[in-house]
N, C-alpha and C. Protein backbone atom coordinates (compact mmCIF):
# COMPACT_ATOMS: atom_id res chain seq x y z
N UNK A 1 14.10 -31.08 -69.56
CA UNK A 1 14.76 -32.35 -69.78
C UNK A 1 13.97 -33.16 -70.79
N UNK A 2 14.39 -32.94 -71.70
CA UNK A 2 13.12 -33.58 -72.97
C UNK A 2 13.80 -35.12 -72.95
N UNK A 3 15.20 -35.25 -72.85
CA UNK A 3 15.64 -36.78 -73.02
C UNK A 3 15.76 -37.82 -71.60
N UNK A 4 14.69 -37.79 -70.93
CA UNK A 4 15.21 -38.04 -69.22
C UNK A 4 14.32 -39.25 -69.40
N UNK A 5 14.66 -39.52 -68.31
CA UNK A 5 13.53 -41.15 -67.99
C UNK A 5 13.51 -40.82 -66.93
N UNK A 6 11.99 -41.73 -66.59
CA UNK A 6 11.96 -41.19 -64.66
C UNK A 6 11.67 -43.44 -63.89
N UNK A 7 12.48 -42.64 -63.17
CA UNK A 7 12.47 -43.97 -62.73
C UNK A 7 11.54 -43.77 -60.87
N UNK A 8 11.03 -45.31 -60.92
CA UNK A 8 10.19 -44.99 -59.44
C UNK A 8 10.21 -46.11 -58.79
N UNK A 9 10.76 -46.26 -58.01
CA UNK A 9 10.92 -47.50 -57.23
C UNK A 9 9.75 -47.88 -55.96
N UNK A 10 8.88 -48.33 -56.43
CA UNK A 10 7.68 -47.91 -55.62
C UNK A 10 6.70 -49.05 -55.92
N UNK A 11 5.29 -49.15 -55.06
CA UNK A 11 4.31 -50.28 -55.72
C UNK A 11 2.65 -49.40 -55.56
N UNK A 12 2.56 -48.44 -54.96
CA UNK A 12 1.13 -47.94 -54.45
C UNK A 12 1.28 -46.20 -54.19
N UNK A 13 2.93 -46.43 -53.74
CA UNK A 13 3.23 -44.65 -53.23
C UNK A 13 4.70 -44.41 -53.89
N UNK A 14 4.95 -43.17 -53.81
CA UNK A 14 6.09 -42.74 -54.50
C UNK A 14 7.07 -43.13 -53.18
N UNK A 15 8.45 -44.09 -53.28
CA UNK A 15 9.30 -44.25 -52.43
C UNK A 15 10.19 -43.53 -52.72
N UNK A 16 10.99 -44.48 -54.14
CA UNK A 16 12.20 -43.79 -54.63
C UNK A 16 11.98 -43.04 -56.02
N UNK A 17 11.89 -41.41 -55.87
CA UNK A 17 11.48 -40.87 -57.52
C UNK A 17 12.78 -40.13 -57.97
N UNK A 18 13.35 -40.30 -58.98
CA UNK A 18 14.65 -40.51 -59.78
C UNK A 18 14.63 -39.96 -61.18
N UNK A 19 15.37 -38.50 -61.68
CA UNK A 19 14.85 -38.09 -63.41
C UNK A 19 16.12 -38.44 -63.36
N UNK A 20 16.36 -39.03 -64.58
CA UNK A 20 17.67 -39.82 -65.07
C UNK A 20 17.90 -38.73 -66.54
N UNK A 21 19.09 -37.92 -67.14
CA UNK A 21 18.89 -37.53 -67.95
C UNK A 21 20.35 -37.89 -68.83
N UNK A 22 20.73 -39.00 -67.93
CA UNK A 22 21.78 -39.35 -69.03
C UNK A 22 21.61 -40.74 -69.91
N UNK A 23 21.77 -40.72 -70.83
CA UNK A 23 21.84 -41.70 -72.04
C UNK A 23 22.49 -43.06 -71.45
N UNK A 24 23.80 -42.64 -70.90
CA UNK A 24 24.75 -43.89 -71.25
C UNK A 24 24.38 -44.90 -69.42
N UNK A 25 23.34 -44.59 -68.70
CA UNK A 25 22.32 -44.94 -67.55
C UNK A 25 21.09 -45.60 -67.84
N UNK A 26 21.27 -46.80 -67.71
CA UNK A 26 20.84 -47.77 -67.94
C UNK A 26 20.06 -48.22 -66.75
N UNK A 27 18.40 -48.00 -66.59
CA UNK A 27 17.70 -48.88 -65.78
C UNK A 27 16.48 -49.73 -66.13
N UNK A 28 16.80 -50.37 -67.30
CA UNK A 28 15.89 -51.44 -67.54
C UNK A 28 15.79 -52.62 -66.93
N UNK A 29 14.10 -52.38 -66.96
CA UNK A 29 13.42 -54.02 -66.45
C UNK A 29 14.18 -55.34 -66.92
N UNK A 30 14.80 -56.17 -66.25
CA UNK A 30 15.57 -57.65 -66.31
C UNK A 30 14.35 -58.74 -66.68
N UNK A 31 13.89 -58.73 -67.86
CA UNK A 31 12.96 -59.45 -68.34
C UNK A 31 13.18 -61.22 -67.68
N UNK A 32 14.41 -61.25 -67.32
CA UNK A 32 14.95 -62.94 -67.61
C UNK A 32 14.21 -62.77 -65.98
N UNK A 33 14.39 -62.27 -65.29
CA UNK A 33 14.59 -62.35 -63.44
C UNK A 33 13.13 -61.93 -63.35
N UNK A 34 11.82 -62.54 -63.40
CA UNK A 34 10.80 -61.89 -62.93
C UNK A 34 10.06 -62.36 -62.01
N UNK A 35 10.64 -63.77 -60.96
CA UNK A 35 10.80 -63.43 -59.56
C UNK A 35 10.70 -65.08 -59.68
N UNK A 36 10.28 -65.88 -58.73
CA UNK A 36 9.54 -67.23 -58.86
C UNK A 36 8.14 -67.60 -59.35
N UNK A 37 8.75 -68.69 -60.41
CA UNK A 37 6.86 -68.79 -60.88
C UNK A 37 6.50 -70.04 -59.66
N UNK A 38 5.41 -69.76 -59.36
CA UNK A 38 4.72 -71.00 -58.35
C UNK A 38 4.03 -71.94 -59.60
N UNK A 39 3.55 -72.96 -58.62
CA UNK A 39 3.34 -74.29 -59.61
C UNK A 39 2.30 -74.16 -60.55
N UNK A 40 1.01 -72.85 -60.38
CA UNK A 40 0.03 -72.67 -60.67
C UNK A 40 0.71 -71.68 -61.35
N UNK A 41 1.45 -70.98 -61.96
CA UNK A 41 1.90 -70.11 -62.96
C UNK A 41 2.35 -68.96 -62.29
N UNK A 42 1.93 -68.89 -61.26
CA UNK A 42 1.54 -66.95 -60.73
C UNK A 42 3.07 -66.80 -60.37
N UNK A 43 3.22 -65.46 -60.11
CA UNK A 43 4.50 -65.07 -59.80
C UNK A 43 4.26 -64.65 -58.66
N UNK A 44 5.70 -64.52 -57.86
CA UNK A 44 5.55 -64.55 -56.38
C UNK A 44 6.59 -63.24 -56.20
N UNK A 45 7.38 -62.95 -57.09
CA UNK A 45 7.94 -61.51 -56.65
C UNK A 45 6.64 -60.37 -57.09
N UNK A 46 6.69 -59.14 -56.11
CA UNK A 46 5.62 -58.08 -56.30
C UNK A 46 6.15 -57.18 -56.58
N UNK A 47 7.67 -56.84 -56.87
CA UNK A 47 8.04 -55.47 -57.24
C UNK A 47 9.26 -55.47 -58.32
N UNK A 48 8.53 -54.59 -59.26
CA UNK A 48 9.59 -54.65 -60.34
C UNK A 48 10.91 -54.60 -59.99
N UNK A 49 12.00 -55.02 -60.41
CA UNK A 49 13.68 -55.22 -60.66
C UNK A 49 13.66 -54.43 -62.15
N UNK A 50 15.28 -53.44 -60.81
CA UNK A 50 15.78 -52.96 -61.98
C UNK A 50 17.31 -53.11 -62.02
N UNK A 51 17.90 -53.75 -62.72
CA UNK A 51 19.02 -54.12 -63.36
C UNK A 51 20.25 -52.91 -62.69
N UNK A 52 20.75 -53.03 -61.85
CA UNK A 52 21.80 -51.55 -61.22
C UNK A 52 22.69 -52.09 -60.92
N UNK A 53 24.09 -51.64 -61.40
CA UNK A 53 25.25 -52.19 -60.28
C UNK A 53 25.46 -50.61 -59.60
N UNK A 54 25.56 -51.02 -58.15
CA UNK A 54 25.41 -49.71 -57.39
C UNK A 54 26.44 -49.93 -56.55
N UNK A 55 27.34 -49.25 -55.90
CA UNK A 55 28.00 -49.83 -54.26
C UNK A 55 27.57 -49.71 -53.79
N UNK A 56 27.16 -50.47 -52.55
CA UNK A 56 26.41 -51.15 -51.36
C UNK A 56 28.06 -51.22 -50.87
N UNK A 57 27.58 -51.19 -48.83
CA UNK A 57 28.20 -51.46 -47.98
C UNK A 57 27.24 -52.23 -46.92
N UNK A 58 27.86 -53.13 -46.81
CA UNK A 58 27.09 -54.29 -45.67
C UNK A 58 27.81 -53.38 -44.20
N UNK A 59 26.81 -53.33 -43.52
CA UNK A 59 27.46 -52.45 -42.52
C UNK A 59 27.63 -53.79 -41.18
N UNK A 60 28.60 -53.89 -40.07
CA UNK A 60 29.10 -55.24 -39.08
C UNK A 60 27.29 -55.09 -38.11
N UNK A 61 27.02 -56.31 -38.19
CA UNK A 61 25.94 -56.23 -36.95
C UNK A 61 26.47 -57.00 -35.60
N UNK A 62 28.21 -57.05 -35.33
CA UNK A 62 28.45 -57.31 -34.24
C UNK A 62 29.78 -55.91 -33.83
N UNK A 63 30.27 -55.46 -33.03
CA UNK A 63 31.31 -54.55 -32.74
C UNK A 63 32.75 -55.02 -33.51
N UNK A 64 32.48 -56.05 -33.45
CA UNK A 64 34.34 -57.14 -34.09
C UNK A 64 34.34 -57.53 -35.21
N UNK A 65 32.74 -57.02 -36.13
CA UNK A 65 32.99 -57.22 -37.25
C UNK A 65 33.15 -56.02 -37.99
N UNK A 66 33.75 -56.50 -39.73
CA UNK A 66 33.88 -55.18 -40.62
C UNK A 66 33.16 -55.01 -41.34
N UNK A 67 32.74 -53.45 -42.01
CA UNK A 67 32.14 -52.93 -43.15
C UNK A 67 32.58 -54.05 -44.13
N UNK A 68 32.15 -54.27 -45.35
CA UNK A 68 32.12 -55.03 -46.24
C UNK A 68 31.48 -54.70 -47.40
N UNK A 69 32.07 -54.30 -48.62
CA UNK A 69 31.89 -53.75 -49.66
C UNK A 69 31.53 -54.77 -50.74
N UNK A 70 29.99 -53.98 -51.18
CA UNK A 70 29.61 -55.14 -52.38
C UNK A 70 29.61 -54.01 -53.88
N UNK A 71 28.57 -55.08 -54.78
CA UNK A 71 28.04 -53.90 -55.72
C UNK A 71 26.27 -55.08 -56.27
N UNK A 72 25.76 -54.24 -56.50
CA UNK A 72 24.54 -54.62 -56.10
C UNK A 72 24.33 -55.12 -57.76
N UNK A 73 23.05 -56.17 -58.04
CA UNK A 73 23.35 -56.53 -59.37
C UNK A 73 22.05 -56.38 -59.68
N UNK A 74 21.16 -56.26 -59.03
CA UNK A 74 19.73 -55.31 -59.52
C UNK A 74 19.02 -55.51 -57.97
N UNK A 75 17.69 -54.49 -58.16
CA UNK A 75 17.22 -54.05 -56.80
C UNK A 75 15.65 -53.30 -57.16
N UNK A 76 14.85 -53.67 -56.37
CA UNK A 76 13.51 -52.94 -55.96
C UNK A 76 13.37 -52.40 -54.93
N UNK A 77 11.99 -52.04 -54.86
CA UNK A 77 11.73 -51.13 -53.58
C UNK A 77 11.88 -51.91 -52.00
N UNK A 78 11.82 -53.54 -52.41
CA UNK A 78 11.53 -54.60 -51.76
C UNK A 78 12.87 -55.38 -51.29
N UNK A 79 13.64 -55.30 -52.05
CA UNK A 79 14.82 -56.38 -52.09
C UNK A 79 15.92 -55.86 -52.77
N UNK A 80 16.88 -56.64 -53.00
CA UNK A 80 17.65 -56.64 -53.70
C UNK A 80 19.01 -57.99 -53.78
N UNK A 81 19.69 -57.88 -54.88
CA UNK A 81 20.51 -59.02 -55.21
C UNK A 81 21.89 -58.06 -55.30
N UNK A 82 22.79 -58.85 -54.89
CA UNK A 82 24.03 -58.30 -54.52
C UNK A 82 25.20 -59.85 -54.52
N UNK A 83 26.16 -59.15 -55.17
CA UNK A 83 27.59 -59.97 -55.22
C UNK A 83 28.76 -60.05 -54.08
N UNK A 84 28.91 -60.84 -53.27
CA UNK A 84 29.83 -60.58 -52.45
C UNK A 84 31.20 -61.67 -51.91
N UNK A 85 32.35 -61.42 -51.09
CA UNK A 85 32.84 -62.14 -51.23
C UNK A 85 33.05 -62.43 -48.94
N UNK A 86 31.81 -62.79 -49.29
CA UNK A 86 31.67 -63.33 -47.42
C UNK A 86 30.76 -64.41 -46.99
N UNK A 87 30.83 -65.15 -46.01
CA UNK A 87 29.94 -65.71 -45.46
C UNK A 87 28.83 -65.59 -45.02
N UNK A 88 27.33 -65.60 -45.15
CA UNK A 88 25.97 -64.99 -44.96
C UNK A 88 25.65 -66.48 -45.17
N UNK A 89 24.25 -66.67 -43.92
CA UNK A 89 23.23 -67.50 -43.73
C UNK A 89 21.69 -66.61 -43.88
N UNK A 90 21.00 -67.86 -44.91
CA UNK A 90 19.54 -67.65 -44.84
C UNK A 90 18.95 -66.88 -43.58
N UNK A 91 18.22 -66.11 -43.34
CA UNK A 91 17.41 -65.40 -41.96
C UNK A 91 17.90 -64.97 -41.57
N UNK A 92 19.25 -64.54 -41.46
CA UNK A 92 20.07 -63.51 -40.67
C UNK A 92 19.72 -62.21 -40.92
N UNK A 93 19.10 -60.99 -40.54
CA UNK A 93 19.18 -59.61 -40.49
C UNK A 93 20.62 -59.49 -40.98
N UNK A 94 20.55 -58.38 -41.71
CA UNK A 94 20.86 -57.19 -42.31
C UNK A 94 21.07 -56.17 -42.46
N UNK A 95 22.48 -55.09 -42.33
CA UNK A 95 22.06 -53.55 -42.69
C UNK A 95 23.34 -53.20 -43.70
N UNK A 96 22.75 -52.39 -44.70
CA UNK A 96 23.89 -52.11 -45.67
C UNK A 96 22.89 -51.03 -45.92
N UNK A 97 24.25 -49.97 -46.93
CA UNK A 97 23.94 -48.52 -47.30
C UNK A 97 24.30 -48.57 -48.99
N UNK A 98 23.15 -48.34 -49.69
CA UNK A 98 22.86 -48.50 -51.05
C UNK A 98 23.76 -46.73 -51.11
N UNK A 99 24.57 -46.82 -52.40
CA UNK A 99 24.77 -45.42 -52.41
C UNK A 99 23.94 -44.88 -54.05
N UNK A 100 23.36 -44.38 -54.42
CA UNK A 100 23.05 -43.67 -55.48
C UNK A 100 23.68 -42.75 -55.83
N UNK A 101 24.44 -42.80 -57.33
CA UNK A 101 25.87 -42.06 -57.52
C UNK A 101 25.13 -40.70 -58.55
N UNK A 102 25.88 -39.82 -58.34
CA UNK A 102 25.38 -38.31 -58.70
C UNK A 102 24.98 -38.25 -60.14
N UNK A 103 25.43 -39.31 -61.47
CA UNK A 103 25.00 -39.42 -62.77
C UNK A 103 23.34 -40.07 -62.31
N UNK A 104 22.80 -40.61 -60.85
CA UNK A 104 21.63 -41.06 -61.31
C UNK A 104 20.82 -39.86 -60.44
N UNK A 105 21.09 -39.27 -59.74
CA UNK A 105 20.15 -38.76 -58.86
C UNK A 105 20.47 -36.92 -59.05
N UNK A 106 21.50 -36.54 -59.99
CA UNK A 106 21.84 -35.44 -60.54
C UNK A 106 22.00 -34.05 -59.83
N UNK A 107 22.28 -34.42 -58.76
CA UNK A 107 23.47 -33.49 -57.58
C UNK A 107 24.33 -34.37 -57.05
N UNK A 108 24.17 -34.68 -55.62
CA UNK A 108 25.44 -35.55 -55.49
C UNK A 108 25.06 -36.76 -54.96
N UNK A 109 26.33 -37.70 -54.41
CA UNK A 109 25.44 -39.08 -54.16
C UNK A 109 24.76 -39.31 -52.76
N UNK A 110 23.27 -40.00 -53.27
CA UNK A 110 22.58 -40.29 -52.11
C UNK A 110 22.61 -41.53 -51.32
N UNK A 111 23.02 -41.74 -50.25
CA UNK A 111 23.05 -42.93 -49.32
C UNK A 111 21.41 -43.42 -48.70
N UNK A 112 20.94 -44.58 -49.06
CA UNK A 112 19.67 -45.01 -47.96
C UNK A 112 20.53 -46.33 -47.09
N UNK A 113 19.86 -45.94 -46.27
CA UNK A 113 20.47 -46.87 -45.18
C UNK A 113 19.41 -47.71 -45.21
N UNK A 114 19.84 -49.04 -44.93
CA UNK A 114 18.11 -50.27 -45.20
C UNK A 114 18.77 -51.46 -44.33
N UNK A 115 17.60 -51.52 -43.85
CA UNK A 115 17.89 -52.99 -42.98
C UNK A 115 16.70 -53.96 -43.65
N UNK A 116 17.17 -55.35 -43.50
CA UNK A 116 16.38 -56.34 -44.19
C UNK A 116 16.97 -57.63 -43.69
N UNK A 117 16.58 -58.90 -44.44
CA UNK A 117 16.82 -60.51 -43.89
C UNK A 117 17.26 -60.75 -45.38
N UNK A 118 18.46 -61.72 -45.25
CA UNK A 118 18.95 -62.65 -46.31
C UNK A 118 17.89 -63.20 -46.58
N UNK A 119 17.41 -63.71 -47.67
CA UNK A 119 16.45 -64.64 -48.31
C UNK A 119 16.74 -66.20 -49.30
N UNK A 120 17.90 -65.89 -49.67
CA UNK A 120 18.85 -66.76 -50.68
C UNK A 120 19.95 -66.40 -50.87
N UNK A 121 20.68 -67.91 -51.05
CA UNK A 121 22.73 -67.59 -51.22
C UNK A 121 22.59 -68.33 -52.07
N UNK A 122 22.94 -68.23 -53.17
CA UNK A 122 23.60 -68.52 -54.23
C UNK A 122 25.15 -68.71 -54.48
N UNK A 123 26.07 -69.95 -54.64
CA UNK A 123 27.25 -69.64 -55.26
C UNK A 123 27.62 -69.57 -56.71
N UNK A 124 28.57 -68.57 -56.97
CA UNK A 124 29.04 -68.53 -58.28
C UNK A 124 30.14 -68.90 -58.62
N UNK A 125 30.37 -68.84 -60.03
CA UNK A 125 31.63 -69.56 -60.62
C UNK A 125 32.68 -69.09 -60.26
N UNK A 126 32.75 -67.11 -59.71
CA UNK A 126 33.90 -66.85 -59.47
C UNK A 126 34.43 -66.77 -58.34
N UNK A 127 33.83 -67.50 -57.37
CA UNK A 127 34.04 -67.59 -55.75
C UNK A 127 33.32 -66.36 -55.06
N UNK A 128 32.74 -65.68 -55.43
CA UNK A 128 31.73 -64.73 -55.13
C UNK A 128 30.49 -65.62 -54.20
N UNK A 129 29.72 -65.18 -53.63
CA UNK A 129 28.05 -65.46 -53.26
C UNK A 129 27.27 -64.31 -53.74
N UNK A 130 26.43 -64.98 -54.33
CA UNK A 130 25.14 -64.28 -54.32
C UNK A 130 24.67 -63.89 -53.71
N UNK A 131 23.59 -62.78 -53.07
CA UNK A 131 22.77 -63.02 -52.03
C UNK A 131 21.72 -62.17 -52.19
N UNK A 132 20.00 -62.37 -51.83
CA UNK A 132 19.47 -61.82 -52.19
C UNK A 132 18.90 -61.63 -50.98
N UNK A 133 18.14 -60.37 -50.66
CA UNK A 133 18.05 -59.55 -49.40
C UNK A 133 16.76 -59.18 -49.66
N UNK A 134 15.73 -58.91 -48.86
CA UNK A 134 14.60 -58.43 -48.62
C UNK A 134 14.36 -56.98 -47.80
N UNK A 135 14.29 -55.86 -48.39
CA UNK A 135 14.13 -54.68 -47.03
C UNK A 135 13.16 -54.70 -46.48
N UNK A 136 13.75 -54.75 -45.43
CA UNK A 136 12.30 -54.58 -44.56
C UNK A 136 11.90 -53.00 -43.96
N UNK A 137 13.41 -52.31 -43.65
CA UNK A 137 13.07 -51.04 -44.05
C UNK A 137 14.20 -50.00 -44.25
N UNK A 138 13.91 -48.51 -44.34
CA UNK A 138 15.08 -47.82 -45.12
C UNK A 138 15.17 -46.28 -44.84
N UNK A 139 16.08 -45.54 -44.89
CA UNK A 139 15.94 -44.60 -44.91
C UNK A 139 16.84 -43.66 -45.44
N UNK A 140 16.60 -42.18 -46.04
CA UNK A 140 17.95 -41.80 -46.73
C UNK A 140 18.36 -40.98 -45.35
N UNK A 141 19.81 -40.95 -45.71
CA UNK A 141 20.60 -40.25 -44.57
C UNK A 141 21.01 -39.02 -45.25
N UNK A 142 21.36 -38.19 -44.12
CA UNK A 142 21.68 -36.62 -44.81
C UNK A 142 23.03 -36.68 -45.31
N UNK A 143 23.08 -36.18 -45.85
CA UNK A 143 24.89 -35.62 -46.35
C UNK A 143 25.67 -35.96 -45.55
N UNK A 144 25.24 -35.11 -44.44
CA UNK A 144 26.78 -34.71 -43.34
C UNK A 144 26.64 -35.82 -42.22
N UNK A 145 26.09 -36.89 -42.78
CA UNK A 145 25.74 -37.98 -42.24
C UNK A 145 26.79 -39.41 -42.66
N UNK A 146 26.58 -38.97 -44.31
CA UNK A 146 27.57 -39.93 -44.88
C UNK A 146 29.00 -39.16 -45.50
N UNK A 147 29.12 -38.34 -45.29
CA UNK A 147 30.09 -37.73 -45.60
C UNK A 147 31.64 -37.81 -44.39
N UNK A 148 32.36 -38.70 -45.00
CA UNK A 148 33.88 -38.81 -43.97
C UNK A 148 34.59 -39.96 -44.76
């Protein structure tokens, strides 16, 4: 693969390792988004963002609620930012299934399942929310796991 990029979603250990060998796959660093500056300059996000629209499914954390379909608008090993069209409060837990589609991971698509806490809601112009999520943790599921 002489034309590949490797992508690593990681800060100390290999989490997520990814050979990308298509061109028109795009995972560049979001120069504008490089986390909060504190008053003393320093930055307070610790893990690079990378720019992805991915489908995500918010999975119900009560029996009477529904799956809920987003698409994710960039994401680290740590977090991620996502577009949606629902109601979410600050501190509420979390579980949604990031899918990684077969042009990035080059067999077929991989599901991690991740649980985490809302961190920020944002509204937008198009009646959407923002929302940015923290994992707290994750795991990939097998095939015949997400497969139905």
């Amino acid at each position: 693969m002489a034309n590949s990029t490797s992508l690593v979603l990681g800060q100390n250990s290999l989490i997520f390792a990814l050979k990308l060998a298509f061109p028109d796959v795009s995972l560049a660093r979001n120069p504008e988004r490089r986390g909060l500056v504190m008053s003393d300059g320093s930055e307070r996000r610790e893990a690079r963002r990378f720019n992805m629209n991915l489908p995500l499914r918010v999975l119900p954390r009560e029996d009477r609620g529904r799956e809920l379909n987003a698409q994710t608008r960039d994401l680290s090993y740590r977090g991620l930012y996502f577009l949606a069209e629902a109601d979410f409060e600050v501190g509420n837990e979390i579980d949604f299934v990031i899918t990684l589609p077969q042009q990035v991971t080059q067999s077929g698509d991989v599901n991690i399942r991740c649980h985490g806490r809302i961190v920020r809601i944002e509204p937008t112009e198009n009646g959407r929310v923002g929302i940015a999520a923290q994992i707290a943790r994750y795991e990939f599921m097998p095939a015949a796991a997400t497969a139905a």
